[in-house]
C-alpha atoms as a PDB file:
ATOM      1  CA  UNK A   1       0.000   0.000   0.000  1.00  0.00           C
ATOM      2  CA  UNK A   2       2.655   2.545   0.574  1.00  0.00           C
ATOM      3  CA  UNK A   3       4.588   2.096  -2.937  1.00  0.00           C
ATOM      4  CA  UNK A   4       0.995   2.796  -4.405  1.00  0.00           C
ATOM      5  CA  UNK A   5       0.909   6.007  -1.945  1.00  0.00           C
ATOM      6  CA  UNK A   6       4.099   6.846  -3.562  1.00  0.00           C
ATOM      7  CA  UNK A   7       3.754   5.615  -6.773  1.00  0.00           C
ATOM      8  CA  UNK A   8       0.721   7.657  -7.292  1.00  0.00           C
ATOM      9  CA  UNK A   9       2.511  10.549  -7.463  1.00  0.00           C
ATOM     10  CA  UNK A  10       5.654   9.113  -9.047  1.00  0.00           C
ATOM     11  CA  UNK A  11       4.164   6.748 -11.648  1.00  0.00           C
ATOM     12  CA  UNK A  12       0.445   7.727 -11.877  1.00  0.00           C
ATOM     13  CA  UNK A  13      -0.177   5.470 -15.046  1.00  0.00           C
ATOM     14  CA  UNK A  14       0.962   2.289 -14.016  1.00  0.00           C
ATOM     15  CA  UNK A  15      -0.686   3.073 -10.560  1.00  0.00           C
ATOM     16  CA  UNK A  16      -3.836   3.769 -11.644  1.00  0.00           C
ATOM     17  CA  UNK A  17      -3.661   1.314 -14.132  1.00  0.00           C
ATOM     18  CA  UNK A  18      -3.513  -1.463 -11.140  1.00  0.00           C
ATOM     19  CA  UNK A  19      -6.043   0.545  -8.955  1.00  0.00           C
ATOM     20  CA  UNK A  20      -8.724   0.442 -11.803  1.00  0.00           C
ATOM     21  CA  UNK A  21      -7.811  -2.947 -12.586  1.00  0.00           C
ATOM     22  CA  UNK A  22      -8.523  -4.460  -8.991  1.00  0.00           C
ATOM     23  CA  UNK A  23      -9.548  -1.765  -6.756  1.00  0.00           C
ATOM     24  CA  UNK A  24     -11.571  -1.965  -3.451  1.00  0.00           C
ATOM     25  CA  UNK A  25     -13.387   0.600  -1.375  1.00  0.00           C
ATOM     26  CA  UNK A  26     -10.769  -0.290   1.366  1.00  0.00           C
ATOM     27  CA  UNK A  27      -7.967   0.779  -1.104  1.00  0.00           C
ATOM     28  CA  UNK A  28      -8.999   4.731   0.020  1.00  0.00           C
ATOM     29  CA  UNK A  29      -8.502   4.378   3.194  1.00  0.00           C
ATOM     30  CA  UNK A  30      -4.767   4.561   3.296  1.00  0.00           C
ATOM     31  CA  UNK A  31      -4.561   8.244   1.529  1.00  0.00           C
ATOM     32  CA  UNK A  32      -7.941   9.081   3.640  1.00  0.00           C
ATOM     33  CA  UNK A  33      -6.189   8.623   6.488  1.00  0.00           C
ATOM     34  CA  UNK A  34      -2.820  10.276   5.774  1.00  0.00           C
ATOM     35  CA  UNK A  35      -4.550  13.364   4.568  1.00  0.00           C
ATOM     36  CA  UNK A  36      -6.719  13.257   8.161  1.00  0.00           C
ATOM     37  CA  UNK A  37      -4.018  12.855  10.182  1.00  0.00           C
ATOM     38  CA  UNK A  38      -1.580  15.609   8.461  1.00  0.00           C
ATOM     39  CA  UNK A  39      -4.561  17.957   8.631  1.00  0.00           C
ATOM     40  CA  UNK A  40      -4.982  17.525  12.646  1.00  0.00           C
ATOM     41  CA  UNK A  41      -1.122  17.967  12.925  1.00  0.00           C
ATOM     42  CA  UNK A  42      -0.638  21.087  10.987  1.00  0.00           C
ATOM     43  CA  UNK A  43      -4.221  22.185  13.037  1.00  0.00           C
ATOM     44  CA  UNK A  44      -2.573  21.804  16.205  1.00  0.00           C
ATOM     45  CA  UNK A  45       0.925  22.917  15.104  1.00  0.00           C
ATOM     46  CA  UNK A  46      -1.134  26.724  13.422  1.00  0.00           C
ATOM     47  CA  UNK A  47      -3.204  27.006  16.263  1.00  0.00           C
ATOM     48  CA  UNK A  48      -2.039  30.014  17.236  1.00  0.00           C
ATOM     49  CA  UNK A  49      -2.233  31.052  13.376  1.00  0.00           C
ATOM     50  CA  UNK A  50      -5.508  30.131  13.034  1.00  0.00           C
ATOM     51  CA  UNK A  51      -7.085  31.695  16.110  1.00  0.00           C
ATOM     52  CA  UNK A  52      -5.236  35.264  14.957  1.00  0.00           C
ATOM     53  CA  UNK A  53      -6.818  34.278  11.417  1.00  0.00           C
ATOM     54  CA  UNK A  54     -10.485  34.075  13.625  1.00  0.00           C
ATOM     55  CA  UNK A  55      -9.778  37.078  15.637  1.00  0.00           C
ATOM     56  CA  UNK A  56      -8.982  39.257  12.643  1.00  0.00           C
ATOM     57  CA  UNK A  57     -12.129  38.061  10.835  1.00  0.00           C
ATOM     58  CA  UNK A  58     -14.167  38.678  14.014  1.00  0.00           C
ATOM     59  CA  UNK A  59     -13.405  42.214  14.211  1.00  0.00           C
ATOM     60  CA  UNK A  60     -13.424  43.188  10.296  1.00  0.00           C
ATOM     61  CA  UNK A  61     -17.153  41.782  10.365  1.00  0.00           C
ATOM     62  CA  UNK A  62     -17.634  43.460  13.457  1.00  0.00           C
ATOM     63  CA  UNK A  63     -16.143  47.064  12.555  1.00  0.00           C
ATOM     64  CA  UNK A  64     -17.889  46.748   9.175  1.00  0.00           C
ATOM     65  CA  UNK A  65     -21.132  46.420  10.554  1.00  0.00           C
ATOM     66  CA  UNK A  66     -22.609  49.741  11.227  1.00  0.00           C
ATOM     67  CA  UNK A  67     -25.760  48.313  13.114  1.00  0.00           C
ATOM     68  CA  UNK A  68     -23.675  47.439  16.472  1.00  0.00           C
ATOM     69  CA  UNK A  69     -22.696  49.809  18.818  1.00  0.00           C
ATOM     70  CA  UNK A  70     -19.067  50.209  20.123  1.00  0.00           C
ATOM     71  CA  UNK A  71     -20.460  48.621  23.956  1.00  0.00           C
ATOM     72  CA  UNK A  72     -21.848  45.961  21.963  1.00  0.00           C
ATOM     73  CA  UNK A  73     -18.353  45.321  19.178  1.00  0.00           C
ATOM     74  CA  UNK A  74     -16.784  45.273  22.901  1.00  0.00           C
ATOM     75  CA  UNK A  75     -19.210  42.983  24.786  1.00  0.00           C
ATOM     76  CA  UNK A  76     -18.740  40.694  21.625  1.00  0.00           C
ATOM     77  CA  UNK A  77     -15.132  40.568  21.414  1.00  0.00           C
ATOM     78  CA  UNK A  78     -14.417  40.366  24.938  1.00  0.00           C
ATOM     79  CA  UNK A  79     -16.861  37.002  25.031  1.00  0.00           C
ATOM     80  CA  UNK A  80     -15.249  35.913  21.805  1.00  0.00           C
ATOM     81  CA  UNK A  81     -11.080  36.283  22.762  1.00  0.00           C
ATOM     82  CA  UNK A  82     -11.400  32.778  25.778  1.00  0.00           C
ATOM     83  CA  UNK A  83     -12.917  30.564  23.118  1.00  0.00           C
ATOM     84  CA  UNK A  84     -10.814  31.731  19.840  1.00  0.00           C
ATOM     85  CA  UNK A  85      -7.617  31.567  21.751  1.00  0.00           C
ATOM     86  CA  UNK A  86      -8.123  28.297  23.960  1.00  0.00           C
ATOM     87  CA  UNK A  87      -5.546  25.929  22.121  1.00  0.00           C
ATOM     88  CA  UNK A  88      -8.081  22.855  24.520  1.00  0.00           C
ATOM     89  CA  UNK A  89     -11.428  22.385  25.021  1.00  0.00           C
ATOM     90  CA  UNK A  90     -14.495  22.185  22.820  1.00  0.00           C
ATOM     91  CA  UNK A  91     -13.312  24.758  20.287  1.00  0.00           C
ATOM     92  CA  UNK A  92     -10.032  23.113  19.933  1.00  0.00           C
ATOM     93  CA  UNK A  93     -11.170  19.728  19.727  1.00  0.00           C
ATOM     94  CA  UNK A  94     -14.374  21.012  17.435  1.00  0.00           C
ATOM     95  CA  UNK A  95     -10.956  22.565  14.975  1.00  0.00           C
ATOM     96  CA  UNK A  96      -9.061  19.611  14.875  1.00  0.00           C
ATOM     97  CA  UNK A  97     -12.244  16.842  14.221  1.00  0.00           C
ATOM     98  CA  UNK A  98     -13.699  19.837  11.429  1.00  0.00           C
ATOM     99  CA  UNK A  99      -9.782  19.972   9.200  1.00  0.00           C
ATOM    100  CA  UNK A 100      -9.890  16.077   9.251  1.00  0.00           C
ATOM    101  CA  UNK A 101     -13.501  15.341   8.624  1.00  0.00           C
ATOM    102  CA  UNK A 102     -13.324  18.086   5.585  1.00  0.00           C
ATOM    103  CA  UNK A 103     -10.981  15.615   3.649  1.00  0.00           C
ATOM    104  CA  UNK A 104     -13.321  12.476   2.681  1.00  0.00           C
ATOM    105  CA  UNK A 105     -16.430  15.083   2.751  1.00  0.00           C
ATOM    106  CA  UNK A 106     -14.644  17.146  -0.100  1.00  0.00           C
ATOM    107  CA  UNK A 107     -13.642  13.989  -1.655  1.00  0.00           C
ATOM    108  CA  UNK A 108     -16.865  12.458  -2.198  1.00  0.00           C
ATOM    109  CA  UNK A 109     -18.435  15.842  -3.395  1.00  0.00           C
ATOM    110  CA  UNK A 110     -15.621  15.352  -5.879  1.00  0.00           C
ATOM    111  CA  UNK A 111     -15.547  12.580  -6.402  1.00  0.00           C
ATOM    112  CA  UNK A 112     -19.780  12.533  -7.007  1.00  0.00           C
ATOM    113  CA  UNK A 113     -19.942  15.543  -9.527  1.00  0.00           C
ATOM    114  CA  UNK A 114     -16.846  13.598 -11.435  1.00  0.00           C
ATOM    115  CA  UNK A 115     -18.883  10.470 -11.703  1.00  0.00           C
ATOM    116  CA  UNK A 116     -22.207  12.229 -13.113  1.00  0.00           C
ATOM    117  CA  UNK A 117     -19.759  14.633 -15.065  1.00  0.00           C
ATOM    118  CA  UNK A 118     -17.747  12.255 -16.926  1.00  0.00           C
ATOM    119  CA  UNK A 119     -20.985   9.444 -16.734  1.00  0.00           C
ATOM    120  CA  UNK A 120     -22.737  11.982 -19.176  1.00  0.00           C
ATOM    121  CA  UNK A 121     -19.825  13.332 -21.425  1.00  0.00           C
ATOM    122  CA  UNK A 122     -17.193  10.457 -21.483  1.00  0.00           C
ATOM    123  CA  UNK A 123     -19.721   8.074 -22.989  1.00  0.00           C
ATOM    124  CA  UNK A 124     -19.669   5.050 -19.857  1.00  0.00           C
ATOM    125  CA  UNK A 125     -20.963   4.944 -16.656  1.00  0.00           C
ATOM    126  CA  UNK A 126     -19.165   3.986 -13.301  1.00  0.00           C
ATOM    127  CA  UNK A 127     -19.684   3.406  -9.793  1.00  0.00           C
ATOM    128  CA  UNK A 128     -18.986   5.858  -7.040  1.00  0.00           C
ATOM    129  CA  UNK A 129     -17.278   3.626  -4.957  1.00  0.00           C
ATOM    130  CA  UNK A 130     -14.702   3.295  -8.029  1.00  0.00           C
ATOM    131  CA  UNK A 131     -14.582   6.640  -8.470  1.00  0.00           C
ATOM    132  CA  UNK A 132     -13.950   7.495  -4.571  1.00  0.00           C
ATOM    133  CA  UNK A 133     -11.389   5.175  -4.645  1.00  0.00           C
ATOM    134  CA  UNK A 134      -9.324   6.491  -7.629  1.00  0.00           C
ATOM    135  CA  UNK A 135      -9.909  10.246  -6.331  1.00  0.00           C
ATOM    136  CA  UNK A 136      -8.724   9.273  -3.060  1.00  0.00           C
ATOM    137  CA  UNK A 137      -5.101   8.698  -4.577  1.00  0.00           C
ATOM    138  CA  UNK A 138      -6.103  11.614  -6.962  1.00  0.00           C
ATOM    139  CA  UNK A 139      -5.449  13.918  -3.724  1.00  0.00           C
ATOM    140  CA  UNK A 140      -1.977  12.513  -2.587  1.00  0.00           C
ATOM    141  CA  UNK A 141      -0.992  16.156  -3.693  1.00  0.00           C
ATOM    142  CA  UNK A 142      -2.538  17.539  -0.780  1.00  0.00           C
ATOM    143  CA  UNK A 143       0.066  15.799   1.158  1.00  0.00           C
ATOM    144  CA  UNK A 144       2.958  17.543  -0.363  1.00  0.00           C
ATOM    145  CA  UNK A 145       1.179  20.632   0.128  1.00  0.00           C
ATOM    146  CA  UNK A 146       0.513  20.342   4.051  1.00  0.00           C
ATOM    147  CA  UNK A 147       4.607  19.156   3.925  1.00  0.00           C
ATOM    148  CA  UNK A 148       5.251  22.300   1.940  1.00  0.00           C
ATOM    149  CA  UNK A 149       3.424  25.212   3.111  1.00  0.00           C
ATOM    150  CA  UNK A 150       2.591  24.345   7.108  1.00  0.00           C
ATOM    151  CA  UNK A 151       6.227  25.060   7.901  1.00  0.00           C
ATOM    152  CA  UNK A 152       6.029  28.415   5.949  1.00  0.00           C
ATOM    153  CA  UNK A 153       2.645  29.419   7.507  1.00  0.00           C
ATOM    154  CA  UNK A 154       3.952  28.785  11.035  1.00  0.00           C
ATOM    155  CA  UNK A 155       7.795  29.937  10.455  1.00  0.00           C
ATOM    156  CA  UNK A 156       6.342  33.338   8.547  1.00  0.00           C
ATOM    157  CA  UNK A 157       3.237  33.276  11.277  1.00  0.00           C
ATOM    158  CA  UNK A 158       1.249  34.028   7.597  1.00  0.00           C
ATOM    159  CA  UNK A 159      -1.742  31.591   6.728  1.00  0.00           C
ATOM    160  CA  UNK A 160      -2.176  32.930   3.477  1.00  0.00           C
ATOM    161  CA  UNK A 161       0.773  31.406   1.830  1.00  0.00           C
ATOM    162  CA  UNK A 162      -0.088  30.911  -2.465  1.00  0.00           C
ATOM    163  CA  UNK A 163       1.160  28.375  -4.531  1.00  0.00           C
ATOM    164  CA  UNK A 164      -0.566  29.492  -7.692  1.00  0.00           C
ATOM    165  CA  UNK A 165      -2.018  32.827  -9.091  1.00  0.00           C
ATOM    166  CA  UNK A 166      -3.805  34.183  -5.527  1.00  0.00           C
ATOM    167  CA  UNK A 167       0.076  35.220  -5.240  1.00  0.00           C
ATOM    168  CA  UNK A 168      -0.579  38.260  -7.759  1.00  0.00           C
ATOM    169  CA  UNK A 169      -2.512  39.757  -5.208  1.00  0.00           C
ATOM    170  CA  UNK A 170      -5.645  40.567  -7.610  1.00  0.00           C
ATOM    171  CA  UNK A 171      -8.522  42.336  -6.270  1.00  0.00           C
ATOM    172  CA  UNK A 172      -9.112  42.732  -2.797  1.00  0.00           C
ATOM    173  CA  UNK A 173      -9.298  39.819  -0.202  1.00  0.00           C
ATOM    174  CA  UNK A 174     -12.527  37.873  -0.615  1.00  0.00           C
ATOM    175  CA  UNK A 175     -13.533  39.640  -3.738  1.00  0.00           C
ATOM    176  CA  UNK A 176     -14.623  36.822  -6.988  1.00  0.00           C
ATOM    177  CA  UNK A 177     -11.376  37.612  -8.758  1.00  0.00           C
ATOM    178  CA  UNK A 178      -9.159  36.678  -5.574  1.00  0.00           C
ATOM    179  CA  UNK A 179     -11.224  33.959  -4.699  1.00  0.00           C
ATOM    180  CA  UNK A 180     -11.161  32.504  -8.324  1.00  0.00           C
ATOM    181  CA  UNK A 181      -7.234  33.262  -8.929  1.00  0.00           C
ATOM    182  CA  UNK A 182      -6.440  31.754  -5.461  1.00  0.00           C
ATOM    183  CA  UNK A 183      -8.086  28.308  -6.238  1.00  0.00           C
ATOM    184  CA  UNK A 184      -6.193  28.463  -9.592  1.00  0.00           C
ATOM    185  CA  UNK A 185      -2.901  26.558  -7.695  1.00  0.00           C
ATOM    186  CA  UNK A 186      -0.376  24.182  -8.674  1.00  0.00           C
ATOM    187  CA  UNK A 187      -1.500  21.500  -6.247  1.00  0.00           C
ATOM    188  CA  UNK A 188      -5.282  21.503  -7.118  1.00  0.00           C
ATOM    189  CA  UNK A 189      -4.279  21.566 -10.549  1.00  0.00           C
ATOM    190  CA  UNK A 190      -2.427  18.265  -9.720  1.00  0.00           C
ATOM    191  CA  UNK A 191      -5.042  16.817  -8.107  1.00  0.00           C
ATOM    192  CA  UNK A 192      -7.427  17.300 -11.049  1.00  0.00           C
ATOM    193  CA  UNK A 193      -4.478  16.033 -13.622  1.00  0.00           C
ATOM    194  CA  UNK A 194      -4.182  12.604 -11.356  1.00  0.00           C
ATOM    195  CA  UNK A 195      -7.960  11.948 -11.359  1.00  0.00           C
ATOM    196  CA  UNK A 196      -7.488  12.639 -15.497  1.00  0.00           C
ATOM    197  CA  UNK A 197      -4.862   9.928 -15.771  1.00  0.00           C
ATOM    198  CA  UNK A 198      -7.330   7.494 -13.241  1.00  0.00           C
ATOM    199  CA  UNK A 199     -10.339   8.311 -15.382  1.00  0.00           C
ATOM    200  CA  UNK A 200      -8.478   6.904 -18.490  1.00  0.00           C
ATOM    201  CA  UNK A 201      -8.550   3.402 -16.862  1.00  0.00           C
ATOM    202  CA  UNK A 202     -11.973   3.820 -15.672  1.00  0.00           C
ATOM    203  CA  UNK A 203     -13.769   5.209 -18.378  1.00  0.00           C
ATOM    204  CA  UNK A 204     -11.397   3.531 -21.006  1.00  0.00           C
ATOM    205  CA  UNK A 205     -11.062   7.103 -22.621  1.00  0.00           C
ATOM    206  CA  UNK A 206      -7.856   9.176 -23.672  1.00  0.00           C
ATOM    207  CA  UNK A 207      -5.942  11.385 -21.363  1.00  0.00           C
ATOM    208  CA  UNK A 208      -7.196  14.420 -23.050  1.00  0.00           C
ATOM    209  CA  UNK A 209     -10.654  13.921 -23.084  1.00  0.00           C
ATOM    210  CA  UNK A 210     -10.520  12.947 -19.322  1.00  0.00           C
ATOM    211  CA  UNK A 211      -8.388  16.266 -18.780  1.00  0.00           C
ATOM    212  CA  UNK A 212     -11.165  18.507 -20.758  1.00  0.00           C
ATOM    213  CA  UNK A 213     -13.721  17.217 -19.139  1.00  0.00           C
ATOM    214  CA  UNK A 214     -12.776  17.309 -15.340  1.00  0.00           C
ATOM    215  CA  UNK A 215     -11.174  20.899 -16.389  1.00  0.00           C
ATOM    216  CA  UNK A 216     -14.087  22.215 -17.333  1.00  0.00           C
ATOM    217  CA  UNK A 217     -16.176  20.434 -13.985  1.00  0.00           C
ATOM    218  CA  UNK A 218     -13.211  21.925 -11.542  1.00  0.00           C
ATOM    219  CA  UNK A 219     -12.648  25.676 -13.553  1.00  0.00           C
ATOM    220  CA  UNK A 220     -16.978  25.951 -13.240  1.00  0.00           C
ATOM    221  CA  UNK A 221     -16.844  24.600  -9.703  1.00  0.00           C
ATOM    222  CA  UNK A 222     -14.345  27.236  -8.817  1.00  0.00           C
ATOM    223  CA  UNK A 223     -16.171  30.206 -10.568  1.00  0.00           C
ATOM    224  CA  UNK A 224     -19.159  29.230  -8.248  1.00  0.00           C
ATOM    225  CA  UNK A 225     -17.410  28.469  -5.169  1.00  0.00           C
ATOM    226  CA  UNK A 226     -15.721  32.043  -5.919  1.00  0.00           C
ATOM    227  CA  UNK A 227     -19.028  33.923  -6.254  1.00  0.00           C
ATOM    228  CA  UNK A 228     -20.203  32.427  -3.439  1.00  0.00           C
ATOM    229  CA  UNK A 229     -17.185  33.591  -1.219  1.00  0.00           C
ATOM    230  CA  UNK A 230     -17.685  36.658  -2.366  1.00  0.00           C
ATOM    231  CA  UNK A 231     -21.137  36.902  -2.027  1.00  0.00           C
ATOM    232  CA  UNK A 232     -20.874  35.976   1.803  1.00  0.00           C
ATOM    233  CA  UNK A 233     -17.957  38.284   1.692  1.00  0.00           C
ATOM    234  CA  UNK A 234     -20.028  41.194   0.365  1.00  0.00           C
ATOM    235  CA  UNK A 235     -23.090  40.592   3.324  1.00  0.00           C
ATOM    236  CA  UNK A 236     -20.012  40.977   6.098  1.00  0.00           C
ATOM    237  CA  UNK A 237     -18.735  43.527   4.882  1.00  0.00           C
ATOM    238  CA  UNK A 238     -22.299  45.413   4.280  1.00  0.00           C
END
């Protein structure tokens, strides 16, 4: 199981080719449970990071929001600063459980609009439970990424580190075009490529077809997700 961990990323043909070939549901749970457990480490090793991230969004909202009085801003802060900066406890725990549980949830959401996606445009029809288990490999990536960037965030005390175009520092903070150019990064765009070369084998289709269409599914998908953000981001800062 770990040479296909590693493989994946080295030699994601001949990995996926063996996957598709004789693949069980079980398969996932090694890269499942790597990506949990790396996501509850670097949690507990940016706590700190992530509280200031909280704090800061706390009082933008707050100070942006005409409708509460300055008593009230400090009656809300003050009951706010215990349970943002308490590295124990509910909150803590609540952190931790939320960055590990987000990995098989965004998986399967993936790995669902893929399936119906690629069902209705690459001409076959699969399973989900296939399809899980190839895009569970598919997002090996985010394991370089937590190795890459979780030493910079907490060395630089900076969450928002960018490994793709959200580096250009387009548009302001929350605003579509930020959102959109920040999900344009290296290691999502990996992600997508490896569930390309798995969809080959499971929808016995070229690598470019596969490419097009889960390109098109993740570039949509991220021009929602990006008007949503903003959207929210726009009623906060109202």
């Amino acid at each position: 199981m770990l040479s296909s961990i590693i493989n994946t990323l080295t030699a994601p043909k001949e990995t996926f080719q063996r996957i598709c070939e004789n693949y069980s549901p079980k398969e996932a749970l090694a890269p499942l449970s790597i990506m949990m457990i790396l996501a509850v480490v670097s949690s507990m090793i940016l706590s700190d990071q992530i509280a200031d991230l909280q704090w800061d969004q706390i009082q933008q909202s707050l100070n942006n929001n005409p409708n509460i009085s300055e008593e009230q801003k400090q009656e809300i802060l003050g009951s706010q600063y215990d349970r943002i900066y308490s590295n124990s406890g509910p909150t803590a725990v609540f952190i931790y459980i939320s960055s590990a549980i987000s990995w098989p949830v965004r998986i399967l959401f993936w790995s669902l609009f893929s399936m119906l996606f690629s069902n209705l445009f690459l001409g076959s029809k699969n399973k989900l439970g296939a399809v899980f288990t190839v895009t569970s490999f598919s997002y090996l990536p985010s394991v370089i990424e937590y190795i890459v960037k979780t030493p910079i965030q907490y060395s630089t005390d900076n969450m928002m580190i960018f490994t793709g175009l959200g580096a250009l520092g387009i548009g302001e903070q929350g605003s579509f075009i930020n959102n959109f150019l920040s999900g344009l990064d290296i290691f999502a765009f990996w992600r997508v490529y490896l569930t390309a070369v798995g969809f080959t084998f499971l929808y016995n289709s070229k690598i470019n077809d596969t490419l097009r269409a889960l390109g098109i599914l993740w570039i949509s998908s991220l021009i929602f997700f990006s008007a949503i953000g903003a959207f929210f981001a726009g009623l906060g800062g109202a």
